[in-house]
Structure formats: C-alpha cells, structure tokens
PDB file of N, CA and C in Angstrom:
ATOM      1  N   UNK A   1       6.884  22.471  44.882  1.00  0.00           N
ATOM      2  CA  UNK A   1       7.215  22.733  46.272  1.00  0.00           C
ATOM      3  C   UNK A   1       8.125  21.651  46.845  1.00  0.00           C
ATOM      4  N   UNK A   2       7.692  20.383  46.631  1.00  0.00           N
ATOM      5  CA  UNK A   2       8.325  19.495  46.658  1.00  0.00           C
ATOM      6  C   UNK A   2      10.198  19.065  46.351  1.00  0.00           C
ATOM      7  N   UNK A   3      10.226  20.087  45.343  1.00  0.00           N
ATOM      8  CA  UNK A   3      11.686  20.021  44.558  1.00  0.00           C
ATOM      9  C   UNK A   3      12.380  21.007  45.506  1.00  0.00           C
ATOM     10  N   UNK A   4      11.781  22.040  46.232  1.00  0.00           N
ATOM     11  CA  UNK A   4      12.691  22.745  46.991  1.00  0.00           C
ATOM     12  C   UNK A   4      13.005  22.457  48.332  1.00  0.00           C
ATOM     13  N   UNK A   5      12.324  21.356  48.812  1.00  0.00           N
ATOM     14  CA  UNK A   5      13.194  20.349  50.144  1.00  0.00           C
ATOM     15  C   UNK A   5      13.976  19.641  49.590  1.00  0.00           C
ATOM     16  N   UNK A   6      13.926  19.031  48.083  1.00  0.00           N
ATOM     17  CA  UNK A   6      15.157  18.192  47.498  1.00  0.00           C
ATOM     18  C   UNK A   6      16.118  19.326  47.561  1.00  0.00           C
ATOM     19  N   UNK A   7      16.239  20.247  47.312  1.00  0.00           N
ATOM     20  CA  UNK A   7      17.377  21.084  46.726  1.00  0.00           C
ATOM     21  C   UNK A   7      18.003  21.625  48.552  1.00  0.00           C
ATOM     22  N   UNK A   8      17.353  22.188  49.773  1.00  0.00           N
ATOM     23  CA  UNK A   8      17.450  21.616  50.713  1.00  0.00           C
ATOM     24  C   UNK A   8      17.810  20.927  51.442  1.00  0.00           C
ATOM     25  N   UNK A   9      17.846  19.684  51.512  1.00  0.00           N
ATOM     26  CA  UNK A   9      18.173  18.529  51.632  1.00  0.00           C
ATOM     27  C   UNK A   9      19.625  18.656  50.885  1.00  0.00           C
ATOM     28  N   UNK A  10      19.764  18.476  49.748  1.00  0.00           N
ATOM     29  CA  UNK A  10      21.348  18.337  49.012  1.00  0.00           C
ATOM     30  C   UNK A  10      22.207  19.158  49.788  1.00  0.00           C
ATOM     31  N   UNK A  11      21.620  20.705  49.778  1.00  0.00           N
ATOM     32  CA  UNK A  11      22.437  21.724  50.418  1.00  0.00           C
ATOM     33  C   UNK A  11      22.868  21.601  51.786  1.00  0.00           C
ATOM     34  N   UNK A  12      21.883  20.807  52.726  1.00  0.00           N
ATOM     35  CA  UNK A  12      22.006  20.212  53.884  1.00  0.00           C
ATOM     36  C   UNK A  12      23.358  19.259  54.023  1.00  0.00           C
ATOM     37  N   UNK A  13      23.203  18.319  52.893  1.00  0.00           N
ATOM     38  CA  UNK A  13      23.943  17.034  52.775  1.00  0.00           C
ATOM     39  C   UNK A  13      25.698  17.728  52.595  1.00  0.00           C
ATOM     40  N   UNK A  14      25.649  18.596  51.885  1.00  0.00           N
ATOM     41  CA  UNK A  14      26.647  19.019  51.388  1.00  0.00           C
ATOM     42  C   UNK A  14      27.822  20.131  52.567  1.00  0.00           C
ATOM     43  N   UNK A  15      26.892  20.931  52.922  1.00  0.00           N
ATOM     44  CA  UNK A  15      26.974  21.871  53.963  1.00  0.00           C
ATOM     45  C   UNK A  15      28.005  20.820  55.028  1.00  0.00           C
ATOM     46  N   UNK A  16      26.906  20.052  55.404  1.00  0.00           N
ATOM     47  CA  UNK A  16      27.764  19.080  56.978  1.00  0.00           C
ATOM     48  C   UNK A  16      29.193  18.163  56.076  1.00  0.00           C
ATOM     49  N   UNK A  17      29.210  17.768  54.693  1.00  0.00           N
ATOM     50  CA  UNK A  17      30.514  17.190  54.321  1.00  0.00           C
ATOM     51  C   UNK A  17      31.604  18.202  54.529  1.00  0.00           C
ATOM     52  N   UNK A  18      31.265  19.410  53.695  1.00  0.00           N
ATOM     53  CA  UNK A  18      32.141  20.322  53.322  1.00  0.00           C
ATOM     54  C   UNK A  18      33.033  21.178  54.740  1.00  0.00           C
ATOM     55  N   UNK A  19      31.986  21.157  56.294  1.00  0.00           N
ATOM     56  CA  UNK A  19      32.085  21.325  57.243  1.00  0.00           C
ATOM     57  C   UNK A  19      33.290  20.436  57.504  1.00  0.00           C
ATOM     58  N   UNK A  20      33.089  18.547  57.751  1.00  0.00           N
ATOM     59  CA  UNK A  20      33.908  17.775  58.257  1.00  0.00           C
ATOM     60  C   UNK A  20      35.253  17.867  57.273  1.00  0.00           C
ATOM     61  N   UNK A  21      34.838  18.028  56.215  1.00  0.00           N
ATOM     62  CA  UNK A  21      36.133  18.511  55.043  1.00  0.00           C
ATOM     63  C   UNK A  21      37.558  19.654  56.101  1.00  0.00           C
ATOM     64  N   UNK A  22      36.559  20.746  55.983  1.00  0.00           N
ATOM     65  CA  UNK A  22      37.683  21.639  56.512  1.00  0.00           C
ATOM     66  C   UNK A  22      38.158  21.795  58.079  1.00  0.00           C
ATOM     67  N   UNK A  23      37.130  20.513  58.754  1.00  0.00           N
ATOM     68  CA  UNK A  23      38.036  20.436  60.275  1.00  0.00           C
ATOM     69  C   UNK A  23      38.427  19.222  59.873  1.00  0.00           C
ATOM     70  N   UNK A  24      39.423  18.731  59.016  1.00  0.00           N
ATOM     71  CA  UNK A  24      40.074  17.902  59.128  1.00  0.00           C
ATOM     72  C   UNK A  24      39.571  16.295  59.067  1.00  0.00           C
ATOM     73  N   UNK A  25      38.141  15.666  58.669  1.00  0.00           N
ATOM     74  CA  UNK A  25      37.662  14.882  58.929  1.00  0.00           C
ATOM     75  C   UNK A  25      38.196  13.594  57.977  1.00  0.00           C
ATOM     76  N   UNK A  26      38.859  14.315  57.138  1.00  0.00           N
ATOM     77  CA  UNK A  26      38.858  13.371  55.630  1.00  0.00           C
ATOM     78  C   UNK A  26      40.655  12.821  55.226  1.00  0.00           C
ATOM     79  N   UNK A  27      41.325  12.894  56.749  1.00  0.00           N
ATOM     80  CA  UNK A  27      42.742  12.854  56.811  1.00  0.00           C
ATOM     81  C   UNK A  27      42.910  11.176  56.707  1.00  0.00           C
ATOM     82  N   UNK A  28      42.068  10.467  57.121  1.00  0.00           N
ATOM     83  CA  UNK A  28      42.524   9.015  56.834  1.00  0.00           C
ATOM     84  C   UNK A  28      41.731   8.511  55.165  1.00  0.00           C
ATOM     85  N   UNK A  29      42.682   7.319  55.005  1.00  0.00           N
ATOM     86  CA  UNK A  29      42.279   6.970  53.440  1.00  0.00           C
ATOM     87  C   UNK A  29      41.134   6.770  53.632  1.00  0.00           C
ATOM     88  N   UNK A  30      40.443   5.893  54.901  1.00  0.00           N
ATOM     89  CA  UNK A  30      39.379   5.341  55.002  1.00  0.00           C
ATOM     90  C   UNK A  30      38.117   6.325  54.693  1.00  0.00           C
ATOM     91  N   UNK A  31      38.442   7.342  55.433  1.00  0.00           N
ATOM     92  CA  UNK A  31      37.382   8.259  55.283  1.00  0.00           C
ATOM     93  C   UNK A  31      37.496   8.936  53.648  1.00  0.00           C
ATOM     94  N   UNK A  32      38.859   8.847  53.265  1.00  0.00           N
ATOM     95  CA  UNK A  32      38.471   9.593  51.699  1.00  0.00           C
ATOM     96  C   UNK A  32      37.477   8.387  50.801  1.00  0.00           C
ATOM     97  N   UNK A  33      37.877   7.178  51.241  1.00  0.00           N
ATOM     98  CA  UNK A  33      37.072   5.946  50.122  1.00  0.00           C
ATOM     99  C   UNK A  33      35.238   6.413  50.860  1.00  0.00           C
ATOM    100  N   UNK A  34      34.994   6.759  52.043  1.00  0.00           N
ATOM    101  CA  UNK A  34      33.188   7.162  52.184  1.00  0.00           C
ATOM    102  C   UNK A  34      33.076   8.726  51.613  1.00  0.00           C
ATOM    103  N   UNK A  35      34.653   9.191  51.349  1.00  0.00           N
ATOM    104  CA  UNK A  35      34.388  10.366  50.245  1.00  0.00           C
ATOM    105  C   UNK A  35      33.405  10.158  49.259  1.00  0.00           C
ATOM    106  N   UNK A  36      34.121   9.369  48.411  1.00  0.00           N
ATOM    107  CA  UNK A  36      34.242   9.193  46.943  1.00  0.00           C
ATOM    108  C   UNK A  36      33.000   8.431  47.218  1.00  0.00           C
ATOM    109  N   UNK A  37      31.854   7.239  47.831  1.00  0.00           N
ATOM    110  CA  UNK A  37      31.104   7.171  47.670  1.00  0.00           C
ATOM    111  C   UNK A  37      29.859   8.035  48.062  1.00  0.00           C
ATOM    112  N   UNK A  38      30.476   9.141  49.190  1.00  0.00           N
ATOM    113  CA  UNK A  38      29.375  10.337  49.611  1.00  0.00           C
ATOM    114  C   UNK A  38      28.984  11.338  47.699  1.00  0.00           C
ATOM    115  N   UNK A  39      30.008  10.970  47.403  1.00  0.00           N
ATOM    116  CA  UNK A  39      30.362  12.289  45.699  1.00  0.00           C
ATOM    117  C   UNK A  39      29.584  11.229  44.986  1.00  0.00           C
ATOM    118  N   UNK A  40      29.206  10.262  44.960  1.00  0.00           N
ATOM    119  CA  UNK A  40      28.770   9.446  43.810  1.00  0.00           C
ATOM    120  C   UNK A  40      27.552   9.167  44.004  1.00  0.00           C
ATOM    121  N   UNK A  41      27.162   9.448  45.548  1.00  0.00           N
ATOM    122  CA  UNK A  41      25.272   9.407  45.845  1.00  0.00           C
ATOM    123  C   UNK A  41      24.977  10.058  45.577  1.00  0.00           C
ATOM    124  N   UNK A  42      25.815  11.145  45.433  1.00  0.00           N
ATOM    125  CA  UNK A  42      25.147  12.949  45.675  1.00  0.00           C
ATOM    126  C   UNK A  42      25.162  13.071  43.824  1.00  0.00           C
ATOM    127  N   UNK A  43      26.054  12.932  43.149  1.00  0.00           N
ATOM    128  CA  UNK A  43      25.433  12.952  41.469  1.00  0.00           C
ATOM    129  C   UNK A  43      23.962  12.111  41.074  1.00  0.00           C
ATOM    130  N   UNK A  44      23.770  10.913  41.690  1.00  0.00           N
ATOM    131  CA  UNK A  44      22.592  10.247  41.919  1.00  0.00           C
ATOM    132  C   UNK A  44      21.061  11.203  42.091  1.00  0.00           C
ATOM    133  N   UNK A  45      22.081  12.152  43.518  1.00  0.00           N
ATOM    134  CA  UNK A  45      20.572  12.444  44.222  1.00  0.00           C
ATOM    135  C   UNK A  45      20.401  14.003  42.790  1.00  0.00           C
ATOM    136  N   UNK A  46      21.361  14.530  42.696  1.00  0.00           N
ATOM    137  CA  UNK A  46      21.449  15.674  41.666  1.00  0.00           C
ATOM    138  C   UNK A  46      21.060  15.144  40.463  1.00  0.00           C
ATOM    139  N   UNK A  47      20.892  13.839  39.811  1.00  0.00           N
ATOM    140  CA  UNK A  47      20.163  13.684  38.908  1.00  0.00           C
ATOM    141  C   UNK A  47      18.550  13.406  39.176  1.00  0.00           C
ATOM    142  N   UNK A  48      18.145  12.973  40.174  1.00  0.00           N
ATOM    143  CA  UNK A  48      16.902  12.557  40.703  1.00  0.00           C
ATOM    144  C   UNK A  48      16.321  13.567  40.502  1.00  0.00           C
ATOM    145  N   UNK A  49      16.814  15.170  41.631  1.00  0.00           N
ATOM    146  CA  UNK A  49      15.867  16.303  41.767  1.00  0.00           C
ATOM    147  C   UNK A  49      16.154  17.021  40.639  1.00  0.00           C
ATOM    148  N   UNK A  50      16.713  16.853  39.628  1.00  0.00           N
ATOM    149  CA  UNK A  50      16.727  17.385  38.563  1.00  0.00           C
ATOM    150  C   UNK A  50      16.123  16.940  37.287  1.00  0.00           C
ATOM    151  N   UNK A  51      16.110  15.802  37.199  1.00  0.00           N
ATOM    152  CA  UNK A  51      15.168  14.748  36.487  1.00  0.00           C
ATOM    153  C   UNK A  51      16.037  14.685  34.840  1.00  0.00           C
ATOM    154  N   UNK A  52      17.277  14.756  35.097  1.00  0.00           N
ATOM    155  CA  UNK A  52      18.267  14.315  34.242  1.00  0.00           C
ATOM    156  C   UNK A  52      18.965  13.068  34.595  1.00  0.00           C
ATOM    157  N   UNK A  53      18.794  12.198  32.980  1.00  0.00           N
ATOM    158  CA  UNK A  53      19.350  11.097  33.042  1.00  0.00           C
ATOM    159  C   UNK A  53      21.092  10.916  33.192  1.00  0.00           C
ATOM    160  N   UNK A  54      21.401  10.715  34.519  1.00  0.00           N
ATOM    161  CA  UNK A  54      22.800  10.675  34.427  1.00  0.00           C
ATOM    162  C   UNK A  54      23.407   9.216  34.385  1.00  0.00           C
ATOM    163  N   UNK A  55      23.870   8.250  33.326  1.00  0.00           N
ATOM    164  CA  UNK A  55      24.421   7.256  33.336  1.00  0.00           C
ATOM    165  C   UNK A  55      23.454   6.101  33.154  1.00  0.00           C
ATOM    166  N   UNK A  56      22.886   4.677  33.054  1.00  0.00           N
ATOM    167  CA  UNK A  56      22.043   3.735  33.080  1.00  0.00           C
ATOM    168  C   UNK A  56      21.339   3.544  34.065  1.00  0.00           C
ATOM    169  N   UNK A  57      19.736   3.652  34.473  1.00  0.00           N
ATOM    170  CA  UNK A  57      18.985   2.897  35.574  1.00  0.00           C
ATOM    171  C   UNK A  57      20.216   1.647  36.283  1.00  0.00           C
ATOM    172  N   UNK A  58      20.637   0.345  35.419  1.00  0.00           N
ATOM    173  CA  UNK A  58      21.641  -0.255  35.950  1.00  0.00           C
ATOM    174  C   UNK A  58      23.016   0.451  36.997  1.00  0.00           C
ATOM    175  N   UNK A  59      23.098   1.254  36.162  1.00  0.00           N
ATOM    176  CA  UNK A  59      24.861   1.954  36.914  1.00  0.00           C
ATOM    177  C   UNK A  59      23.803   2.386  38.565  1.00  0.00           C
ATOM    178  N   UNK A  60      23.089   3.450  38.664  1.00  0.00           N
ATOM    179  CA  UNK A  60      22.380   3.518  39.851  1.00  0.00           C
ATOM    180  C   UNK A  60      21.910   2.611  40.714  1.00  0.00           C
ATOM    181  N   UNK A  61      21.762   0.946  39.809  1.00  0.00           N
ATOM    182  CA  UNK A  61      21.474  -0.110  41.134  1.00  0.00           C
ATOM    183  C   UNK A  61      22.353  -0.401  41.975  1.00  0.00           C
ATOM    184  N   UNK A  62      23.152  -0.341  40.960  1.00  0.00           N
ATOM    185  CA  UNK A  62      24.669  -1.002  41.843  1.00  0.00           C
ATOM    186  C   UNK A  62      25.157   0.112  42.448  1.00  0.00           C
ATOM    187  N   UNK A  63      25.343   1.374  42.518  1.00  0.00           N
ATOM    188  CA  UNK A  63      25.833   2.413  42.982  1.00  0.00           C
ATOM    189  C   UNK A  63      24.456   2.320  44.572  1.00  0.00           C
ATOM    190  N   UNK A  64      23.318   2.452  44.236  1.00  0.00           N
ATOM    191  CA  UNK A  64      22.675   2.239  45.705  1.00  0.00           C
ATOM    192  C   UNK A  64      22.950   0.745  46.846  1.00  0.00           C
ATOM    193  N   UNK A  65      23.116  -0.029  45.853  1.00  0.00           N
ATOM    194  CA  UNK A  65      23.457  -1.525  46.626  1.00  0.00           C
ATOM    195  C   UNK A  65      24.862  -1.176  47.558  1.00  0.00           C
ATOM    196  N   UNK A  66      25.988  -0.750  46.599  1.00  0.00           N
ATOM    197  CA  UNK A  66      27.573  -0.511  47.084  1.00  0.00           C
ATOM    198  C   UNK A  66      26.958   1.013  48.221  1.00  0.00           C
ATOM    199  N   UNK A  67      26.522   1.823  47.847  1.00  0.00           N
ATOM    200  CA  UNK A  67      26.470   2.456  49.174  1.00  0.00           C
ATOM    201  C   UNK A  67      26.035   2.469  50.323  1.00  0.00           C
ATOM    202  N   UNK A  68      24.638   1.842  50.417  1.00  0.00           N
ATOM    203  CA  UNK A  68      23.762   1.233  51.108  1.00  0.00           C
ATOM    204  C   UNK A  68      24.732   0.400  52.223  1.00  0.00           C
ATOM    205  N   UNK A  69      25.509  -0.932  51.370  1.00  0.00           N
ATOM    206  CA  UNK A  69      26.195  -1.502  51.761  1.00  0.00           C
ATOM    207  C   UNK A  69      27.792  -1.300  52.575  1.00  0.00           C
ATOM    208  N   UNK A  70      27.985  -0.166  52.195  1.00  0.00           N
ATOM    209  CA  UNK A  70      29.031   0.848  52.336  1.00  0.00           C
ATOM    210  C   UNK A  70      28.741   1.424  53.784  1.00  0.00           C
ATOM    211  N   UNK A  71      27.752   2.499  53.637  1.00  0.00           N
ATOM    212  CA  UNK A  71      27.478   3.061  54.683  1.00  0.00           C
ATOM    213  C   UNK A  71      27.392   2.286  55.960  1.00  0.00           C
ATOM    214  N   UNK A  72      26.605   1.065  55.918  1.00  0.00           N
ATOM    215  CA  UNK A  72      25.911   0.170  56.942  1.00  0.00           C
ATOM    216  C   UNK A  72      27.736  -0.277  57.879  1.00  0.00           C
ATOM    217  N   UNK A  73      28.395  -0.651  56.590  1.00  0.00           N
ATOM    218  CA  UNK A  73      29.786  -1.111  57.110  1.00  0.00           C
ATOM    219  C   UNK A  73      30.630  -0.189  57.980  1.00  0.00           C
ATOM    220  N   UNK A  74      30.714   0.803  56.734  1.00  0.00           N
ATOM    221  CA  UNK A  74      31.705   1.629  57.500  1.00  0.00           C
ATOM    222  C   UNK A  74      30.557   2.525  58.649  1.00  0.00           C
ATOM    223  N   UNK A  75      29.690   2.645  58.867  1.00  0.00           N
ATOM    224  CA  UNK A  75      29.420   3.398  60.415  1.00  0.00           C
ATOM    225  C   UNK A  75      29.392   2.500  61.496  1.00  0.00           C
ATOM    226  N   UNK A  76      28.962   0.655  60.865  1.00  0.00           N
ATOM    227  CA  UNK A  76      28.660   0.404  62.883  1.00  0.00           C
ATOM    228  C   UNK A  76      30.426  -0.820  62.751  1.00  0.00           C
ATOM    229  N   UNK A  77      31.108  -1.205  61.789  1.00  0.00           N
ATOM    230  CA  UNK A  77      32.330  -1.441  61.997  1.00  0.00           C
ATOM    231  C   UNK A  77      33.438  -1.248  61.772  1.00  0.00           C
ATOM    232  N   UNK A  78      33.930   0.147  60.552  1.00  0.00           N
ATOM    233  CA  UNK A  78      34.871   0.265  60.101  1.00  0.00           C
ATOM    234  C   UNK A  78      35.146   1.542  61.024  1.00  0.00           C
ATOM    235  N   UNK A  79      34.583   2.809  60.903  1.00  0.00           N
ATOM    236  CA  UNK A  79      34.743   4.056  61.683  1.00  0.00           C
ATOM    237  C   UNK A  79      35.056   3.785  63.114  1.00  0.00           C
ATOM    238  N   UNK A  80      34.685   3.046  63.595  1.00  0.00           N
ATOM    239  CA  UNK A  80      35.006   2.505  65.014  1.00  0.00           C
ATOM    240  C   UNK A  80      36.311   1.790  65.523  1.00  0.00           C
ATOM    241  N   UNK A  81      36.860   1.363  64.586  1.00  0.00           N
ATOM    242  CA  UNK A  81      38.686   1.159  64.567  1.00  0.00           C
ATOM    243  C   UNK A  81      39.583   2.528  64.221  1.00  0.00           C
ATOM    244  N   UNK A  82      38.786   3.498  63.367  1.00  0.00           N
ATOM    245  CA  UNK A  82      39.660   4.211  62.800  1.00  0.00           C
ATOM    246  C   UNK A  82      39.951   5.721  63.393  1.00  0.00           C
ATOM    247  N   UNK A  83      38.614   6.084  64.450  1.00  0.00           N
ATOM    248  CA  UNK A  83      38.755   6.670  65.134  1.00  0.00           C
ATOM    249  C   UNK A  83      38.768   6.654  66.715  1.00  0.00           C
ATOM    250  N   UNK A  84      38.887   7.567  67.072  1.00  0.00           N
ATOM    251  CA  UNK A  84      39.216   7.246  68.529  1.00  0.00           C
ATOM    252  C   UNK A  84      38.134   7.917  69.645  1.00  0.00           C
ATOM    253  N   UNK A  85      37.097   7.734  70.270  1.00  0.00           N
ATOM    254  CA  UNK A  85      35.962   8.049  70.420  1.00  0.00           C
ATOM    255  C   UNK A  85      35.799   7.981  72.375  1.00  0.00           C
ATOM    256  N   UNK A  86      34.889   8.206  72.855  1.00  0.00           N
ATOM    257  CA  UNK A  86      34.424   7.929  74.503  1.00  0.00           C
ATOM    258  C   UNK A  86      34.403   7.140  74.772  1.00  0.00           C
ATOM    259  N   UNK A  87      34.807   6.259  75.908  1.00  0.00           N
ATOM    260  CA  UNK A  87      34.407   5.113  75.926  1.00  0.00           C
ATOM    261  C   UNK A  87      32.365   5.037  75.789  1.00  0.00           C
ATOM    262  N   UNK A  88      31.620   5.877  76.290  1.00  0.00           N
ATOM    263  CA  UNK A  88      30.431   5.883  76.268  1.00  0.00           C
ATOM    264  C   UNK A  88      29.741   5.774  75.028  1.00  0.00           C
ATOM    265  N   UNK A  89      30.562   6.260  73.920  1.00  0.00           N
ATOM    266  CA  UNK A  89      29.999   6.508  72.791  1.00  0.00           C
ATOM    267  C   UNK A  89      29.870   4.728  72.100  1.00  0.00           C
ATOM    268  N   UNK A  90      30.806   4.044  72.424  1.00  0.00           N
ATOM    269  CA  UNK A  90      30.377   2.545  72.412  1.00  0.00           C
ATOM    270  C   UNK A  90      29.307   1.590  72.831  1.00  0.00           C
ATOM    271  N   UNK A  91      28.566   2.233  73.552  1.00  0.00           N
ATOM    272  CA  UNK A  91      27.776   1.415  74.380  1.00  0.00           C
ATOM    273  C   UNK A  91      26.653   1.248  73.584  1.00  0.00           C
ATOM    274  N   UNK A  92      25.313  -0.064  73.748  1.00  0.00           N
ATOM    275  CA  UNK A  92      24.475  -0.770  72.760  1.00  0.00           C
ATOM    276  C   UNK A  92      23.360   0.772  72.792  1.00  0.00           C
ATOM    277  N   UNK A  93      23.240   1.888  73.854  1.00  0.00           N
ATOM    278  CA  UNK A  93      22.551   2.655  73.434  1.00  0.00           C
ATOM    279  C   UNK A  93      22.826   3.685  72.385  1.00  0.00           C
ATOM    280  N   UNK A  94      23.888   4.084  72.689  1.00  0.00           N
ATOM    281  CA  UNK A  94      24.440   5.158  72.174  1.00  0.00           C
ATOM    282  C   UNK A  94      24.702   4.384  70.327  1.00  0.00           C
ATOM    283  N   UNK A  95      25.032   3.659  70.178  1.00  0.00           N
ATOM    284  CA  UNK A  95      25.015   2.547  68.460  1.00  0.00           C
ATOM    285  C   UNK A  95      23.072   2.475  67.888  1.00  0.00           C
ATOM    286  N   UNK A  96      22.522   2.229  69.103  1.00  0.00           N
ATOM    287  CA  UNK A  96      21.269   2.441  67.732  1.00  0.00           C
ATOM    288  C   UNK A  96      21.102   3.717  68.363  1.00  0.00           C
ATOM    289  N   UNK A  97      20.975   4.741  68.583  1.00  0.00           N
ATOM    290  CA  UNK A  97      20.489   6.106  68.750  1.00  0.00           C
ATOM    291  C   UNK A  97      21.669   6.904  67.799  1.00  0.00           C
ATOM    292  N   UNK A  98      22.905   6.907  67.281  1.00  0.00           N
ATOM    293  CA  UNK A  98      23.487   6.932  66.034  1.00  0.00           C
ATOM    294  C   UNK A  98      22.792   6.079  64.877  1.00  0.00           C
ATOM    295  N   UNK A  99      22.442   4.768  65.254  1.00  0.00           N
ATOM    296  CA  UNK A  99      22.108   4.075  63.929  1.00  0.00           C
ATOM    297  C   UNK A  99      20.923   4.768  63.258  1.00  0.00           C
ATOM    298  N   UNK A 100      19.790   5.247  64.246  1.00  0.00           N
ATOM    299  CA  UNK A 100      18.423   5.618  64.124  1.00  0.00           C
ATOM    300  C   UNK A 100      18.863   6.937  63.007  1.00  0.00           C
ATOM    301  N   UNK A 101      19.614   8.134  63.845  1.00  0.00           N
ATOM    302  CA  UNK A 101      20.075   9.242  63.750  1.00  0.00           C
ATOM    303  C   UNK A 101      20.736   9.104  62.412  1.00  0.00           C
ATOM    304  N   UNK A 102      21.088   8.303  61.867  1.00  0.00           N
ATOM    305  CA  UNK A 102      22.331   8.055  60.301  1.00  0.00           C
ATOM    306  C   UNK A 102      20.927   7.832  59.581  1.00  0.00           C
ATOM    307  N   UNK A 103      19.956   6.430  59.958  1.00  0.00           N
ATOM    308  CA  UNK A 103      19.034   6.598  58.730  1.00  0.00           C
ATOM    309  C   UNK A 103      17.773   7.381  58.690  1.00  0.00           C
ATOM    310  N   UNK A 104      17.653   8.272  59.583  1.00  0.00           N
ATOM    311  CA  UNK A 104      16.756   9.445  59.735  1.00  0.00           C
ATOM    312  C   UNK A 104      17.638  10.428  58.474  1.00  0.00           C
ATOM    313  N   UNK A 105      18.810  10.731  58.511  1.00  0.00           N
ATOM    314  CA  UNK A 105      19.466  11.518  57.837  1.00  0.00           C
ATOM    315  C   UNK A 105      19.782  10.876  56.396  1.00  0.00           C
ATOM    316  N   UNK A 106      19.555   9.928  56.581  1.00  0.00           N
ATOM    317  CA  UNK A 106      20.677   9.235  54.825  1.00  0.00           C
ATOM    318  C   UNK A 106      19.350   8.597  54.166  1.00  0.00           C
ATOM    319  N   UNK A 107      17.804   8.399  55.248  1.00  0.00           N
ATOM    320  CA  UNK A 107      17.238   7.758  54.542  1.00  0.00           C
ATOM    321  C   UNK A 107      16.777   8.444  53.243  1.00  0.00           C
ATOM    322  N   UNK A 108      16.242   9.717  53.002  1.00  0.00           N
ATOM    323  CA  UNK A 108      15.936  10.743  52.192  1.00  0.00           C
ATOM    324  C   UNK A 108      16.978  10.471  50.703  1.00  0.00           C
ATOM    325  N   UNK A 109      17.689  10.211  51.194  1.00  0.00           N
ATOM    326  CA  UNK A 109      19.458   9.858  50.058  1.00  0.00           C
ATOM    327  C   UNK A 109      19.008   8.364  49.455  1.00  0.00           C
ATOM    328  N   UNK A 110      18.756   7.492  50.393  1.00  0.00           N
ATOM    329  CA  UNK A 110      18.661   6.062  49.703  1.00  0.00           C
ATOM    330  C   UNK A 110      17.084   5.974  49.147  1.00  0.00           C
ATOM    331  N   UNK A 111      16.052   7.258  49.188  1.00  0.00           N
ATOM    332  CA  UNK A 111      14.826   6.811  48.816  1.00  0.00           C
ATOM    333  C   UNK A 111      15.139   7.417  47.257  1.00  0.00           C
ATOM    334  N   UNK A 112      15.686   8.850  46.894  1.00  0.00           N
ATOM    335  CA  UNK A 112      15.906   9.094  45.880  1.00  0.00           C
ATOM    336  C   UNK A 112      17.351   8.338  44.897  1.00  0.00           C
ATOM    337  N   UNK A 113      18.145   7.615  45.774  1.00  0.00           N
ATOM    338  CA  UNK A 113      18.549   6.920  44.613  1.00  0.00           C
ATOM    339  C   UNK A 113      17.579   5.567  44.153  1.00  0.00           C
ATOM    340  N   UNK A 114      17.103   5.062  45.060  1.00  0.00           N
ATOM    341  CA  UNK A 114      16.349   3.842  44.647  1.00  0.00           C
ATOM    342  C   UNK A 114      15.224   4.602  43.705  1.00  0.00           C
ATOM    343  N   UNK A 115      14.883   5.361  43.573  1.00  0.00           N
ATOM    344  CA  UNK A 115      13.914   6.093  42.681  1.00  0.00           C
ATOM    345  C   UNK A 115      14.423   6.441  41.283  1.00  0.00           C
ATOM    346  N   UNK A 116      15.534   6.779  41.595  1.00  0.00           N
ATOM    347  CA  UNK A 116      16.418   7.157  40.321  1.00  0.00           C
ATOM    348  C   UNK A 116      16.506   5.772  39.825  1.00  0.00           C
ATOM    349  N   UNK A 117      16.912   5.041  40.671  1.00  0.00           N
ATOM    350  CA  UNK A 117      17.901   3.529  39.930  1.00  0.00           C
ATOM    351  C   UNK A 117      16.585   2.804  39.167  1.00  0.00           C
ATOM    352  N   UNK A 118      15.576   2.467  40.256  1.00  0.00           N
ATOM    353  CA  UNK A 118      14.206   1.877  39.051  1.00  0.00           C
ATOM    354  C   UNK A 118      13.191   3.112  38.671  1.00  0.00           C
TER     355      UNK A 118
END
C-alpha cells in the first residue's frame, strides 16, 4: 500500500515539473542546471520505490548532499535574482511560509534518497 503513495508522489513530482516545463519555466540556464538536478533525484527516488540498485550507495550520497545543498541555494538565494517576483513575495513571512511549503513538498524526495543512499 505503501508503494502506491511512492508511485503518487513521483507522479505528483513530475506532473508540477512537466507543467512549469511547458509554461515556459525552464528558459533561463539557471533553471535548466535545478533541471538536471530535479532528473537526477527523481532516478534516485525511481530506484528507491522500485527497489533497484541504480549506481553505488556512494554515487546517492553525494547526489543527496549536492541536491539538498542545491535546492536550499537556489530557492532562498539564487531564484530570487533570476526572477522577477512582488515586491510582497520578499518579505521574512512570505520566505519561511515558501521555505515550510518547499520542505513539506521535497521532504518525501530527501527521505527516500537518504534511504536509498545508506
């Protein structure tokens, strides 16, 4: 029962990329480089709920460390130069009620790669 909120969840994950994909979301380089690490969690999380070994426990540490690290960057300082936003949407509430809102959504992503990786 369990495996079909993972599968869920992916389809979820995938659904809202493939969405920002075709309105245009992925026009700066910046956003193609949180591409290419959104495509490299998601083989992670597709080996997890599948319980196929894809690549070394090692390759998955460092792939959760670099995204982990990735994500944290590019949502509260890189995305914020690169797009152009409300002035309201800046303010110290509106940053943790996104911050909360990103790891409510991504935490599910960083529990199954850290699961995968050890």
């Amino acid at each position: 029962m369990i495996q079909i909120f993972w599968y869920i969840y992916a389809a979820l994950l995938a659904t809202s990329t493939i969405g920002f994909f075709i309105h245009g979301g992925y026009r700066s380089p910046v956003f193609l480089v949180d591409l290419a690490f959104t495509v490299i969690s998601w083989v992670g999380l597709f080996g997890f709920v599948t319980h196929h070994q894809i690549f070394t426990p090692f390759v998955w540490q460092v792939v959760l460390a670099a995204v982990v690290l990735w994500d944290l960057l590019f949502f509260f300082f890189i995305k914020s130069h690169v797009t152009v936003e409300d002035p309201e949407a800046g303010t110290a509430s509106m940053t943790i009620i996104s911050g909360a809102l990103m790891l409510v959504l991504l935490g599910p992503l960083y529990y199954a790669l850290f699961q995968y990786a050890f």
